[in-house]
Protein backbone atom coordinates (compact mmCIF):
# COMPACT_ATOMS: atom_id res chain seq x y z
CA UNK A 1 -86.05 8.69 -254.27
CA UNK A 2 -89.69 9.36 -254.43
CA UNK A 3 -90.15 9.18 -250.16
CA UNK A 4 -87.25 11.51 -250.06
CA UNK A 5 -84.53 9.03 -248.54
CA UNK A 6 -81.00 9.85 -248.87
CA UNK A 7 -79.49 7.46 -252.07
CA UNK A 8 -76.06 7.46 -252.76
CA UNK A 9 -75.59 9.81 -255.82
CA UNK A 10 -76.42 8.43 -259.52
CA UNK A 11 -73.74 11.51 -260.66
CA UNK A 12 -72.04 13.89 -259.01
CA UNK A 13 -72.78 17.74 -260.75
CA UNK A 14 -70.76 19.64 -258.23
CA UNK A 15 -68.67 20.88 -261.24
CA UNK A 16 -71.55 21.54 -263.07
CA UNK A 17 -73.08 23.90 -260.26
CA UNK A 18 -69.75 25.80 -259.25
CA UNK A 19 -69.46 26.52 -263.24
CA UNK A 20 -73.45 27.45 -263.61
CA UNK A 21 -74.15 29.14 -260.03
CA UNK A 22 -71.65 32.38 -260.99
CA UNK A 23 -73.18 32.44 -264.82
CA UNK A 24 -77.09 32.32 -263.66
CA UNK A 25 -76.22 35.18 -260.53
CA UNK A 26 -74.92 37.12 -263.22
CA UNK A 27 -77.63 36.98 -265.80
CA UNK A 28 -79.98 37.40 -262.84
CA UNK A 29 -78.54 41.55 -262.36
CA UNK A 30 -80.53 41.82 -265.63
CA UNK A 31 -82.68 39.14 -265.99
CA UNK A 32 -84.05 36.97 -263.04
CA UNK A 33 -86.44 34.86 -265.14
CA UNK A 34 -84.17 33.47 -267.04
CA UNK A 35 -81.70 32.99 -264.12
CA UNK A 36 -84.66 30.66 -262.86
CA UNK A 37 -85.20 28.72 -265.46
CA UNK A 38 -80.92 28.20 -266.32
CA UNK A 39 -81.07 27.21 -262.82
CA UNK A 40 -84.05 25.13 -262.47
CA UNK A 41 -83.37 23.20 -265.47
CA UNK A 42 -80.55 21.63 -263.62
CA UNK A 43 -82.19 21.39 -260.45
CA UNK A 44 -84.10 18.98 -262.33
CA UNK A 45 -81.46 16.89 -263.17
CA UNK A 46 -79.62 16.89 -259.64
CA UNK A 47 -83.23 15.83 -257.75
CA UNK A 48 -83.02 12.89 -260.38
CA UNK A 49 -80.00 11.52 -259.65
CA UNK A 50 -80.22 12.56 -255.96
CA UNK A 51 -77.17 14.52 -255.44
CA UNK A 52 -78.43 16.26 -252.49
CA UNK A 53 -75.24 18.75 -251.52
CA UNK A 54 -75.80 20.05 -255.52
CA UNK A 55 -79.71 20.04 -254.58
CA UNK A 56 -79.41 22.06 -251.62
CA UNK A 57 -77.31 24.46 -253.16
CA UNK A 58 -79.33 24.97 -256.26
CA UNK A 59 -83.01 25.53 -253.98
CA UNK A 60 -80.40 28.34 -252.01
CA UNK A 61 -79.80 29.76 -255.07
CA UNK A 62 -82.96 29.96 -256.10
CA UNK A 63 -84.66 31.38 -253.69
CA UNK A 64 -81.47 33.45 -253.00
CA UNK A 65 -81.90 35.33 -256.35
CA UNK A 66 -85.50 35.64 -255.87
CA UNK A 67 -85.13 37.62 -252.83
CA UNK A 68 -82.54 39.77 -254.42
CA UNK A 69 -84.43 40.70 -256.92
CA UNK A 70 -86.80 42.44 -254.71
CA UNK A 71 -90.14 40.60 -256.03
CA UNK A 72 -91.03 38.72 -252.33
CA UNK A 73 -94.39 37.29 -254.34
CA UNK A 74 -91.82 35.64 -256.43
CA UNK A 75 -89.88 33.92 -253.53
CA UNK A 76 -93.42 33.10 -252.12
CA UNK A 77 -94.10 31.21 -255.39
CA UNK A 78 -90.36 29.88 -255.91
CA UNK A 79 -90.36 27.99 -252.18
CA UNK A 80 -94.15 26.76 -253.05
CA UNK A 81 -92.97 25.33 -256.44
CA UNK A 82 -89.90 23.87 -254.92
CA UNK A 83 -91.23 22.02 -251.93
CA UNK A 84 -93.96 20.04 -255.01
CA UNK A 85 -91.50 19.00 -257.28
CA UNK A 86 -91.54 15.51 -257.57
CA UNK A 87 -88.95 13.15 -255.72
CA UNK A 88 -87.49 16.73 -253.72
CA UNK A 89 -84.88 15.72 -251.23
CA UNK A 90 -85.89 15.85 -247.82
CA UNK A 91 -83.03 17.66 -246.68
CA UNK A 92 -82.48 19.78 -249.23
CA UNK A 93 -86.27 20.96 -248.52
CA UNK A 94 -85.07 21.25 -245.00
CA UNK A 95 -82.39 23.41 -246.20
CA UNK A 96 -84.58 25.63 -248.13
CA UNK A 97 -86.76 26.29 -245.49
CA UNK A 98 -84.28 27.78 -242.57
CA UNK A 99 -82.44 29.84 -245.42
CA UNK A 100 -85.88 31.27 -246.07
CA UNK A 101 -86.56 31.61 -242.37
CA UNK A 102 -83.45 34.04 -242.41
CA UNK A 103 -85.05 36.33 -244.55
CA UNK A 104 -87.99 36.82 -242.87
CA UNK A 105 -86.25 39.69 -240.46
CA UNK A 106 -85.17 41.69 -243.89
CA UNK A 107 -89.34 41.87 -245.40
CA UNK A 108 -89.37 45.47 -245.89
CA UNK A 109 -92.98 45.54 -244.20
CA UNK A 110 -95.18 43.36 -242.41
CA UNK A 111 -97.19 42.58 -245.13
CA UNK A 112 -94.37 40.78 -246.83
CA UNK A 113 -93.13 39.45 -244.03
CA UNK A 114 -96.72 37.98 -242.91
CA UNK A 115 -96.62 36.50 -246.64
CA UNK A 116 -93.63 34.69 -246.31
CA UNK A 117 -94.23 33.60 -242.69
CA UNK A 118 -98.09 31.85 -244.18
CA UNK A 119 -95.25 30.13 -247.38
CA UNK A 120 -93.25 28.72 -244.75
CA UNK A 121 -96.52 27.20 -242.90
CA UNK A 122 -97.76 25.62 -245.82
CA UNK A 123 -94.45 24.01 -247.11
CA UNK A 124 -93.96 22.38 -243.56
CA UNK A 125 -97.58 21.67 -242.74
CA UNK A 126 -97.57 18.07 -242.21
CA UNK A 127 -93.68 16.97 -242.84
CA UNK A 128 -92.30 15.92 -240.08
CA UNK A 129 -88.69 16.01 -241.14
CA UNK A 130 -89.23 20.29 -240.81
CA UNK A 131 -90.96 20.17 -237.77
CA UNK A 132 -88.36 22.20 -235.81
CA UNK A 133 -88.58 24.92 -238.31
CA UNK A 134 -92.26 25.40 -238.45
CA UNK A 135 -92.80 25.79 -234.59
CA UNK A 136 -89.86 27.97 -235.19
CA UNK A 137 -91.73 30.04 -237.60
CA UNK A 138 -94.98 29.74 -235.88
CA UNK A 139 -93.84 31.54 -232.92
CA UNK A 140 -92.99 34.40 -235.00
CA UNK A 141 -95.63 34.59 -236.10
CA UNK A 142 -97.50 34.35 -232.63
CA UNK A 143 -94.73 37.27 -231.55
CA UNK A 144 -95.87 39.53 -234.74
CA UNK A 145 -99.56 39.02 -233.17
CA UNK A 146 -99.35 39.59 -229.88
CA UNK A 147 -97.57 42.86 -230.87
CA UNK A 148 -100.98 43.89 -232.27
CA UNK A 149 -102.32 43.35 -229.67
CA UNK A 150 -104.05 40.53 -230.70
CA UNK A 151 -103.30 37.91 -227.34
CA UNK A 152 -106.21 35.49 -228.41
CA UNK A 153 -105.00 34.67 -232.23
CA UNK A 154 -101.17 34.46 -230.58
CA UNK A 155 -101.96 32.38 -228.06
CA UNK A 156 -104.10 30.11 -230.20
CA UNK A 157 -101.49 29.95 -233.16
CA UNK A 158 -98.87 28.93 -230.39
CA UNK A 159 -101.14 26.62 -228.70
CA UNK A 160 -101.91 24.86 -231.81
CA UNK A 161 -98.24 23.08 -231.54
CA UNK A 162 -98.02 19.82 -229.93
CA UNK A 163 -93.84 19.97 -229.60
CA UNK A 164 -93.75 17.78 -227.08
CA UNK A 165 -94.00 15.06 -229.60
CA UNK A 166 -91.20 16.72 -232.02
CA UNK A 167 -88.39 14.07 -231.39
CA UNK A 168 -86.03 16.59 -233.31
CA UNK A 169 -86.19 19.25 -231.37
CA UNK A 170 -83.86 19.96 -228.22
CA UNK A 171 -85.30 19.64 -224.98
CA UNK A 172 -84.51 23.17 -223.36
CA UNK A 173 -86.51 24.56 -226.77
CA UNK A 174 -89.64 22.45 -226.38
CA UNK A 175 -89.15 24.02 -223.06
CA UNK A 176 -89.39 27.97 -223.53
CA UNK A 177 -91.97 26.62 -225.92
CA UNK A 178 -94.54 25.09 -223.43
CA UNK A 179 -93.23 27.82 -221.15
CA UNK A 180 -94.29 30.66 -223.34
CA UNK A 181 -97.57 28.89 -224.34
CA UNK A 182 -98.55 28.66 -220.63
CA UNK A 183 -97.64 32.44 -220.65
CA UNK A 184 -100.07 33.14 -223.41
CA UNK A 185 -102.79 31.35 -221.75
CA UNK A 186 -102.02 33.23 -218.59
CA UNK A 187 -102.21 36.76 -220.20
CA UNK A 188 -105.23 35.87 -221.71
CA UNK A 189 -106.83 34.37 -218.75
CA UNK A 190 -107.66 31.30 -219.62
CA UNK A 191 -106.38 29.34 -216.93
CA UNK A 192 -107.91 25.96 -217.17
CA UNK A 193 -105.73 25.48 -220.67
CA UNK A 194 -102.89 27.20 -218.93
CA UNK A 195 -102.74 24.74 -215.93
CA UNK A 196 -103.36 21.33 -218.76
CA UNK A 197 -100.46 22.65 -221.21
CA UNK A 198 -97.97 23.48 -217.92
CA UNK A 199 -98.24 19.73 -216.85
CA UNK A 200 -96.52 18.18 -220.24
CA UNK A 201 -93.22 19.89 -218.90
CA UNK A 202 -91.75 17.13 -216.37
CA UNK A 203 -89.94 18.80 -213.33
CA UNK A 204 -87.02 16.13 -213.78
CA UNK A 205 -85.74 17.97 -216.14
CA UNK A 206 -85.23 21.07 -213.10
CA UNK A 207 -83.69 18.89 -210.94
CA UNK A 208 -80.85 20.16 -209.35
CA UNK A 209 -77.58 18.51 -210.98
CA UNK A 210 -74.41 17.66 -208.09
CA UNK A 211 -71.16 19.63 -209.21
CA UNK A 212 -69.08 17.79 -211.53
CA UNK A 213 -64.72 17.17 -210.98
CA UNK A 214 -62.75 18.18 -213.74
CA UNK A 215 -62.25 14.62 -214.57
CA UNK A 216 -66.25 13.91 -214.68
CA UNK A 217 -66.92 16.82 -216.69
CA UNK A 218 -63.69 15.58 -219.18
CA UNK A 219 -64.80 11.94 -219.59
CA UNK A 220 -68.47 13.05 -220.25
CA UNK A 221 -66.90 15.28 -223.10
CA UNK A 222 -65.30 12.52 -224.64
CA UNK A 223 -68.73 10.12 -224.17
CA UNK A 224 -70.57 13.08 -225.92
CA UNK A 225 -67.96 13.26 -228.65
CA UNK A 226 -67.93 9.64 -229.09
CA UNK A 227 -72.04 9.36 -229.10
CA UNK A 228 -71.89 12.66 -231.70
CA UNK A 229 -69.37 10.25 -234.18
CA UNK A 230 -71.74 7.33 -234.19
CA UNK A 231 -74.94 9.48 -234.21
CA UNK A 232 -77.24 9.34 -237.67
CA UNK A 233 -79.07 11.92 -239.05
CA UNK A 234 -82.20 10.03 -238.30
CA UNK A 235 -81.49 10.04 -234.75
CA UNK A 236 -82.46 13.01 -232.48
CA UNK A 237 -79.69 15.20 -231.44
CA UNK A 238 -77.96 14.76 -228.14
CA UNK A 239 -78.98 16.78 -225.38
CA UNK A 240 -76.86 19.60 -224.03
CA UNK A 241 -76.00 20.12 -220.30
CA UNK A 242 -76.66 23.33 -220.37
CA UNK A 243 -77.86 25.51 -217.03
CA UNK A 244 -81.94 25.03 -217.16
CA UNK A 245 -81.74 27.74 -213.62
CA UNK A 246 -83.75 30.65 -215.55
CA UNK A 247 -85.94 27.58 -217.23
CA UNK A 248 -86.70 26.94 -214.25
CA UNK A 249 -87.07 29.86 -212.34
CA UNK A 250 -89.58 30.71 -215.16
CA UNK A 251 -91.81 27.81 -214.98
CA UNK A 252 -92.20 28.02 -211.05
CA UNK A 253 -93.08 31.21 -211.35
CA UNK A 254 -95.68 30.34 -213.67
CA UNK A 255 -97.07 27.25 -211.54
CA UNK A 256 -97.32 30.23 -208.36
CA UNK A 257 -99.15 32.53 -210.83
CA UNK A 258 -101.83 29.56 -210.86
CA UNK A 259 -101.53 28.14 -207.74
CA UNK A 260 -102.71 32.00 -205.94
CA UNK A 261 -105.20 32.24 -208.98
CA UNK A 262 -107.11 28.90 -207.56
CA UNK A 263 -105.93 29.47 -203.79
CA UNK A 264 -104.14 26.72 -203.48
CA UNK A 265 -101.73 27.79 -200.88
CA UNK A 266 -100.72 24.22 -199.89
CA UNK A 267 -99.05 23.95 -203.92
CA UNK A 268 -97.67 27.88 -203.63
CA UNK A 269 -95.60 26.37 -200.52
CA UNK A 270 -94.37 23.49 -202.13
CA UNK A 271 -93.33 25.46 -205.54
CA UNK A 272 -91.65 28.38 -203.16
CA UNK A 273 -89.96 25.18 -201.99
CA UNK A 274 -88.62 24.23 -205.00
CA UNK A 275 -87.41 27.76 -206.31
CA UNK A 276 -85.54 27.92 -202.56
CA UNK A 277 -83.32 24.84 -204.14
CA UNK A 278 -81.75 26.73 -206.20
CA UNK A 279 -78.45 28.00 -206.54
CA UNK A 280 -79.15 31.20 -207.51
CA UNK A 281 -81.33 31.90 -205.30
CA UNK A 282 -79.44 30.59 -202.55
CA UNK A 283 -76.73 33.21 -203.14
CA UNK A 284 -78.90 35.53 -203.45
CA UNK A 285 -79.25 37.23 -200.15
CA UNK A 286 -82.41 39.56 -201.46
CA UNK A 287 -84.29 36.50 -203.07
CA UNK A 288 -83.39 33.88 -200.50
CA UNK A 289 -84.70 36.08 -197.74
CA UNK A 290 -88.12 36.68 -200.20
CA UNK A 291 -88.80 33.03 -200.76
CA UNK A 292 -88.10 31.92 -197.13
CA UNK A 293 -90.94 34.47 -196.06
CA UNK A 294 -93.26 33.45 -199.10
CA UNK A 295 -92.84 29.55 -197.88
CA UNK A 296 -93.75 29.95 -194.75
CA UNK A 297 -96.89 32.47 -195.59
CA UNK A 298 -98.26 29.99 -197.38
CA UNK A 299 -97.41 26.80 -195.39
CA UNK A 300 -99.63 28.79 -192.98
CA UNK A 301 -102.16 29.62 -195.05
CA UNK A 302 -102.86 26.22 -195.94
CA UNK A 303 -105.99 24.30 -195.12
CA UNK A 304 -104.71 21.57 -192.29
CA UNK A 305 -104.11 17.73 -192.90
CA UNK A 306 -101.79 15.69 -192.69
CA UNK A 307 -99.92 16.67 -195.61
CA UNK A 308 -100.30 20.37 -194.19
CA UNK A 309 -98.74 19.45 -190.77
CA UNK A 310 -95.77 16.88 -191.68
CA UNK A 311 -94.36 19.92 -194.20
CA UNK A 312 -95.15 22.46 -191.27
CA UNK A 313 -92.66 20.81 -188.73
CA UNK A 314 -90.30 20.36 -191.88
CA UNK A 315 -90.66 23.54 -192.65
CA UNK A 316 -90.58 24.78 -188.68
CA UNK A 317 -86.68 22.57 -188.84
CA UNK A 318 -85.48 24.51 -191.41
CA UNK A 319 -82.62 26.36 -189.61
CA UNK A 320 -82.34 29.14 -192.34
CA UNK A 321 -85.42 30.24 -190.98
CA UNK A 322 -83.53 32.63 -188.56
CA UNK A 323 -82.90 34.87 -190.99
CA UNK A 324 -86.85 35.92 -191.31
CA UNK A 325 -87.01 35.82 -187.84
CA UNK A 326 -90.42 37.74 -187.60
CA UNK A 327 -91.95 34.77 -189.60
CA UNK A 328 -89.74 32.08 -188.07
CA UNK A 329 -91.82 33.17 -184.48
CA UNK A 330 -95.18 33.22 -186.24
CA UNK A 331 -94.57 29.86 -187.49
CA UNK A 332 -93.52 28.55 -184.19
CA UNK A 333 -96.92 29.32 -182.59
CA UNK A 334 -98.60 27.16 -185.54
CA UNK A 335 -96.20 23.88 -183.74
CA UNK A 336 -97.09 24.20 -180.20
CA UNK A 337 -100.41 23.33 -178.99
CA UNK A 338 -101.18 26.81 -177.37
CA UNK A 339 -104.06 29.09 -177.68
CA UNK A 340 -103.07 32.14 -180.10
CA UNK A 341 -105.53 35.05 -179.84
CA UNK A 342 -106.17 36.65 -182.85
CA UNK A 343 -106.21 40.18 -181.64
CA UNK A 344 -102.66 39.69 -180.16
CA UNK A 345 -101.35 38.10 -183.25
CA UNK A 346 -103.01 40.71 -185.26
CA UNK A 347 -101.15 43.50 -183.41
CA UNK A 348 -97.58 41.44 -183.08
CA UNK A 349 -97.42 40.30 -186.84
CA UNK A 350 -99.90 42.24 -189.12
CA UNK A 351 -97.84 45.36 -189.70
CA UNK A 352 -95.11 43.33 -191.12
CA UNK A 353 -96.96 41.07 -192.69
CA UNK A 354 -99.14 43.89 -194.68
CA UNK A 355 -95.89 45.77 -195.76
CA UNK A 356 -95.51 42.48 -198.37
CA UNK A 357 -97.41 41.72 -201.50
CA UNK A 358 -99.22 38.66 -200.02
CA UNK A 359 -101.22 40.29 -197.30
CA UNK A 360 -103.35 43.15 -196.62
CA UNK A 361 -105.74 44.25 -193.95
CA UNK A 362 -107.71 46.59 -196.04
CA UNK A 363 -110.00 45.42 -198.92
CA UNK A 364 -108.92 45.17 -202.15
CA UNK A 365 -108.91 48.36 -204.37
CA UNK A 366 -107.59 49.27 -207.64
CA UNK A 367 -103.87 50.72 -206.58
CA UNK A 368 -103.14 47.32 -204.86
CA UNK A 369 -100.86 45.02 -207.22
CA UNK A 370 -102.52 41.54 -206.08
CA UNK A 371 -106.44 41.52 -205.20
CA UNK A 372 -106.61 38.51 -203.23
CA UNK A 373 -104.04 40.11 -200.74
CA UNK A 374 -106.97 40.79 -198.35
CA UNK A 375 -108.43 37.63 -199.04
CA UNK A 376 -105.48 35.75 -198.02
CA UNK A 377 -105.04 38.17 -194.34
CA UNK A 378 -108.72 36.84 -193.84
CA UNK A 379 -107.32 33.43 -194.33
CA UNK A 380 -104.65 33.35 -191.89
CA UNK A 381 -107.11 34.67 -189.74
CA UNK A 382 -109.15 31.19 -190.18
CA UNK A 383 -106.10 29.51 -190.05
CA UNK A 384 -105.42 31.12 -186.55
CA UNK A 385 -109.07 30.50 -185.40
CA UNK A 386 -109.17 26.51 -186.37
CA UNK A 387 -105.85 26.03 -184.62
CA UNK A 388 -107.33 27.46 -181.50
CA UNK A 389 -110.45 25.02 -181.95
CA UNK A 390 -108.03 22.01 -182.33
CA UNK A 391 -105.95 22.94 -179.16
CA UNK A 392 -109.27 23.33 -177.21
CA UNK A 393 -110.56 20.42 -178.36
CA UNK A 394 -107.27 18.35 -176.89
CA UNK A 395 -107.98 20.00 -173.66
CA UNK A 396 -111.53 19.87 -173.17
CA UNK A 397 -114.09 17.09 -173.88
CA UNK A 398 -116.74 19.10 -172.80
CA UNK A 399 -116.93 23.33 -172.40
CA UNK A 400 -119.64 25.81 -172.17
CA UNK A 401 -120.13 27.84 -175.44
CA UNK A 402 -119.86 31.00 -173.98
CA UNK A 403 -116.47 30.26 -172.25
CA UNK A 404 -115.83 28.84 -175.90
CA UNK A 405 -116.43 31.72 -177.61
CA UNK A 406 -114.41 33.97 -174.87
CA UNK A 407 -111.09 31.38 -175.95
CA UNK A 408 -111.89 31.84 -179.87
CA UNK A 409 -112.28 36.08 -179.34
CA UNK A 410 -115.68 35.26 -181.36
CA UNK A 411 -119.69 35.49 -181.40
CA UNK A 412 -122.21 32.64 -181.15
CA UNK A 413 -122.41 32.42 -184.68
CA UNK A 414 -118.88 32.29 -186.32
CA UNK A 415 -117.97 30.29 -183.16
CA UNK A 416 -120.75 27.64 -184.65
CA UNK A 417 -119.68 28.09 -188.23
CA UNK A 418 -115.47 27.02 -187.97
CA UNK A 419 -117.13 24.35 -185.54
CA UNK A 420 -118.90 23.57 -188.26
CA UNK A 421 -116.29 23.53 -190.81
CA UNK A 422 -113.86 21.27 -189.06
CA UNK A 423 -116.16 18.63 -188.12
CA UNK A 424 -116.89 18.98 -192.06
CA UNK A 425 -113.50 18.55 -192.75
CA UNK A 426 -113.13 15.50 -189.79
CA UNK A 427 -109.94 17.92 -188.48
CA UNK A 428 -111.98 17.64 -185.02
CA UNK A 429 -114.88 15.69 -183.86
CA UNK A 430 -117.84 18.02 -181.79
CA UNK A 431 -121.33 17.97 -181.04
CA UNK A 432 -123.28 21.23 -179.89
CA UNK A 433 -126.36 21.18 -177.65
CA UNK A 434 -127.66 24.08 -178.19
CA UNK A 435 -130.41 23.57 -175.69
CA UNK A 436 -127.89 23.51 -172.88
CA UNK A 437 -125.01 25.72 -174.28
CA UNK A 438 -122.37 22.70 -174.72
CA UNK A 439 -120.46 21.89 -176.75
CA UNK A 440 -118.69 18.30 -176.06
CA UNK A 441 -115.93 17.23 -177.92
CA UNK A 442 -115.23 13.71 -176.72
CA UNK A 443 -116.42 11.34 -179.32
CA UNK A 444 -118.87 8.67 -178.14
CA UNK A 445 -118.29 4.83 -178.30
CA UNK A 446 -120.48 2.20 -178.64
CA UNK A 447 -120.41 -1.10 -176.39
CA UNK A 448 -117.60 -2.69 -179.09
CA UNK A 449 -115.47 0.35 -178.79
CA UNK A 450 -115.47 -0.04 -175.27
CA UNK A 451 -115.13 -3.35 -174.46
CA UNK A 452 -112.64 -4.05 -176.84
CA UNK A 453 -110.70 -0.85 -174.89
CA UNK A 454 -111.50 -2.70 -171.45
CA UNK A 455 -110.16 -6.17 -172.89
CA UNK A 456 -106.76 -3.94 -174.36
CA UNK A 457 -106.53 -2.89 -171.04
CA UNK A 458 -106.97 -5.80 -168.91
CA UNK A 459 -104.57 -8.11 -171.05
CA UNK A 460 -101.68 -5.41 -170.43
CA UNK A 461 -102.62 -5.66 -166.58
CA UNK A 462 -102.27 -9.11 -166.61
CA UNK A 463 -98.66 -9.02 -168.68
CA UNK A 464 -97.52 -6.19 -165.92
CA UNK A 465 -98.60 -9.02 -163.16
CA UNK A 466 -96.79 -11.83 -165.15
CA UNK A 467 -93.46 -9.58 -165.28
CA UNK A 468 -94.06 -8.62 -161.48
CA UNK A 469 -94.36 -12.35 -160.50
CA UNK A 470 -91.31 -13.13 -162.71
CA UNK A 471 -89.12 -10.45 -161.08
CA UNK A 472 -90.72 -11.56 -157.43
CA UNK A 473 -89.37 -15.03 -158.30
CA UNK A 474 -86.30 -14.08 -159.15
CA UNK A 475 -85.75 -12.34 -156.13
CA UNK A 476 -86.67 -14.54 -154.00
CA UNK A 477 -84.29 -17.41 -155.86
CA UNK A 478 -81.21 -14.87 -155.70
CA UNK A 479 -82.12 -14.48 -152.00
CA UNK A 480 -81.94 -18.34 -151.28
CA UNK A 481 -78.83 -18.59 -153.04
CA UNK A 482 -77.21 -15.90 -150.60
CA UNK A 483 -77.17 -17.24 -147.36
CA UNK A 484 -75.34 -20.41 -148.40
CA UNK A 485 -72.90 -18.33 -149.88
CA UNK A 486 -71.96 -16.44 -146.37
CA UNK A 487 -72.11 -19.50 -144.46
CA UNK A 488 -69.29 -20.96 -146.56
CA UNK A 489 -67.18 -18.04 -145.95
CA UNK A 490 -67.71 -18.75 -142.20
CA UNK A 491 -66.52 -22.14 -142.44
CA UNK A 492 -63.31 -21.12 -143.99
């Protein structure tokens, strides 16, 4: 009884708490003191013989009257002295605790209410059997603070729970609680902790569920039901099936919010992606047409590699591109190996593209909702540049600079720089002689490289000469066979 585990009952004083219960509420109208102690006294003796429905009621009670009375400092100390008693019934302390959490919205002023919030704390600090109900109360409290206006003491009294570990609590809950610790961190600006506390929520749990027959959906009913019979109170509770869509909605907006922060456009795609499989969204005309513009933006404002260009063409064969057609046409150019001059592109694209939130032409000033908008406009200009660079580069293995910088719609300088940056990168392989104005991008090979190339080539010469001789020999056996046959059909 001591630990707090659930004995069958050494006496059963149900009958003795339906008789007492009315007598001590009505002695408590004039005196709630000595409604305590009447019902304390057999408090005592219900913990001892660990009948917990009796239990339970009697800590409600208690507490119960105390509130009534109007004296909060006296619930404070009741819930305090209740939770210490020795031997006190797990549940019924469980009990206890979300009755009390109930009065929390009726403290006549914050003061109180802060009180009774810090009593709650300290009678579940460290029991894991209330664990549910103090994250439950500790995000009230982190509510009442950022109210104040005091973001760094909510988000660090939120943060401070590690509820992925609560096996009690639902899943969707430890959900919206990561999610609105993340949110916290956000506001805040501490993005680091933001990005690490984002990562315990596993995107399995957003996957997108195939529609259920009414059979399926009344056989997993009775599974449920049948798993709910056999259940213990030990055991965690089942999990609903509930619609996670605005879970999830939330969380990828969240992971975008990040991904822009740290400009990594090639994770903003791939999280557009994700929101664009979703129901809602897809029937959704207004959002559906918003994401499809926002995934290709940022497929295109990606740094290229391999990753970069498989998801482009994916992307490219997406056929509900057509209705962003602008985009759909910009994206096209990125998949053919064709010079695009920046000027031209500029001029085609850059009035629609500035009338979004992602881009702008002009530098970032105070009235404009995202400040990187004109960083990322610079970006697609780069983007544009080092895919002309790549097509040249398949075209040309060696070109003058100033013919170079003519393609590119460049100066000397920058023209060096991107050089620069995709040989960096090993997008393209170049060498510049500066001396003579060249730059050559056909990659030399040593005697290895090009002998094993010559003995590549000389063994498929010699198979092309073994199938020619074969066919030859065929011929030539079909052709002796032939003339025997027509002289036969003289004879006949």
């Amino acid at each position: 009884m001591a630990d707090g585990q659930l004995f069958k009952p050494e006496k059963d004083y149900t009958k003795e708490v339906d008789k007492q219960l009315p007598e001590a509420e009505e002695i408590a109208k004039d005196n709630v003191q000595a409604a305590l102690e009447k019902l304390s006294a057999l408090e005592k003796h219900t913990r001892q013989a660990s009948d917990l429905a009796s239990t339970s009621r009697l800590l409600v009670a208690i507490i119960t009257i105390s509130k009534d009375s109007g004296d909060w400092s006296l619930l404070n100390e009741q819930i305090l002295l209740l939770s210490k008693k020795h031997g006190q019934l797990k549940q019924a302390t469980t009990k206890m605790v979300q009755i009390a959490m109930s009065f929390i919205d009726d403290a006549p002023d914050a003061e109180k209410k802060l009180a009774l919030i810090e009593t709650l704390r300290t009678v579940t600090e460290g029991k894991i059997f209330v664990e549910v109900e103090r994250a439950r109360v500790t995000r009230i409290l982190s509510d009442m603070k950022k109210e104040q206006g005091d973001l760094n003491a909510a988000a660090d009294i939120l943060c401070e729970l590690q509820v992925e570990t609560f096996g009690s609590m639902e899943r969707r809950e430890k959900t919206e609680f990561i999610l609105e610790q993340v949110a916290l961190c956000i506001e805040k600006g501490d993005w680091t902790q933001a990005g690490i506390l984002s990562r315990k929520i596993s995107t399995k749990f957003f996957a997108r569920k195939p529609k259920k027959t009414p059979e399926q959906i009344e056989k997993d009913k009775k599974e449920r039901e049948e798993k709910e019979k056999n259940r213990s109170m030990d055991d965690p509770p089942l999990e609903k099936e509930d619609d996670v869509t605005d879970l999830k909605l939330r969380y990828y907006e969240q992971q975008i919010a990040l991904a822009k922060h740290d400009d990594k456009y090639l994770d903003a795609c791939k999280h557009y992606r994700q929101v664009l499989d979703t129901e809602s969204v897809e029937e959704n005309s207004e959002q559906l047409h918003a994401v499809l513009q926002r995934v290709i933006y940022y497929i295109l404002l990606a740094p290229h590699d391999n990753e970069q260009s498989d998801l482009l063409h994916r992307i490219n064969s997406d056929t509900r591109n057509s209705l962003v057609s602008d985009e759909q046409q910009l994206l096209r150019t990125f998949t053919i190996p064709e010079l695009m001059r920046w000027p031209i592109v500029s001029e085609r694209f850059g009035a629609h593209l500035c009338s979004t939130d992602v881009f702008s032409a002009t530098p970032a000033s105070s009235d404009q909702e995202d400040p990187k908008a004109h960083t990322r406009w610079q970006d697609l200009r780069k983007r544009v540049i080092e895919h002309n660079v790549r097509v040249i580069a398949k075209y040309y293995t060696r070109i003058q600079m100033h013919r170079l910088t003519q393609l590119l719609d460049l100066d000397e300088e920058e023209t060096e720089s991107y050089i620069s940056q995709l040989v960096t990168a090993k997008t393209v392989y170049a060498k510049i002689d500066r001396p003579a104005r060249v730059v050559s991008f056909a990659k030399t090979r040593d005697a290895d490289e090009v002998l094993n190339e010559w003995s590549g080539s000389m063994k498929s010469l010699l198979g092309l000469l073994e199938r020619i001789d074969h066919l030859i020999t065929k011929e030539e056996m079909m052709a002796r066979i032939q003339p025997v046959g027509d002289n036969a059909v003289k004879a006949h």
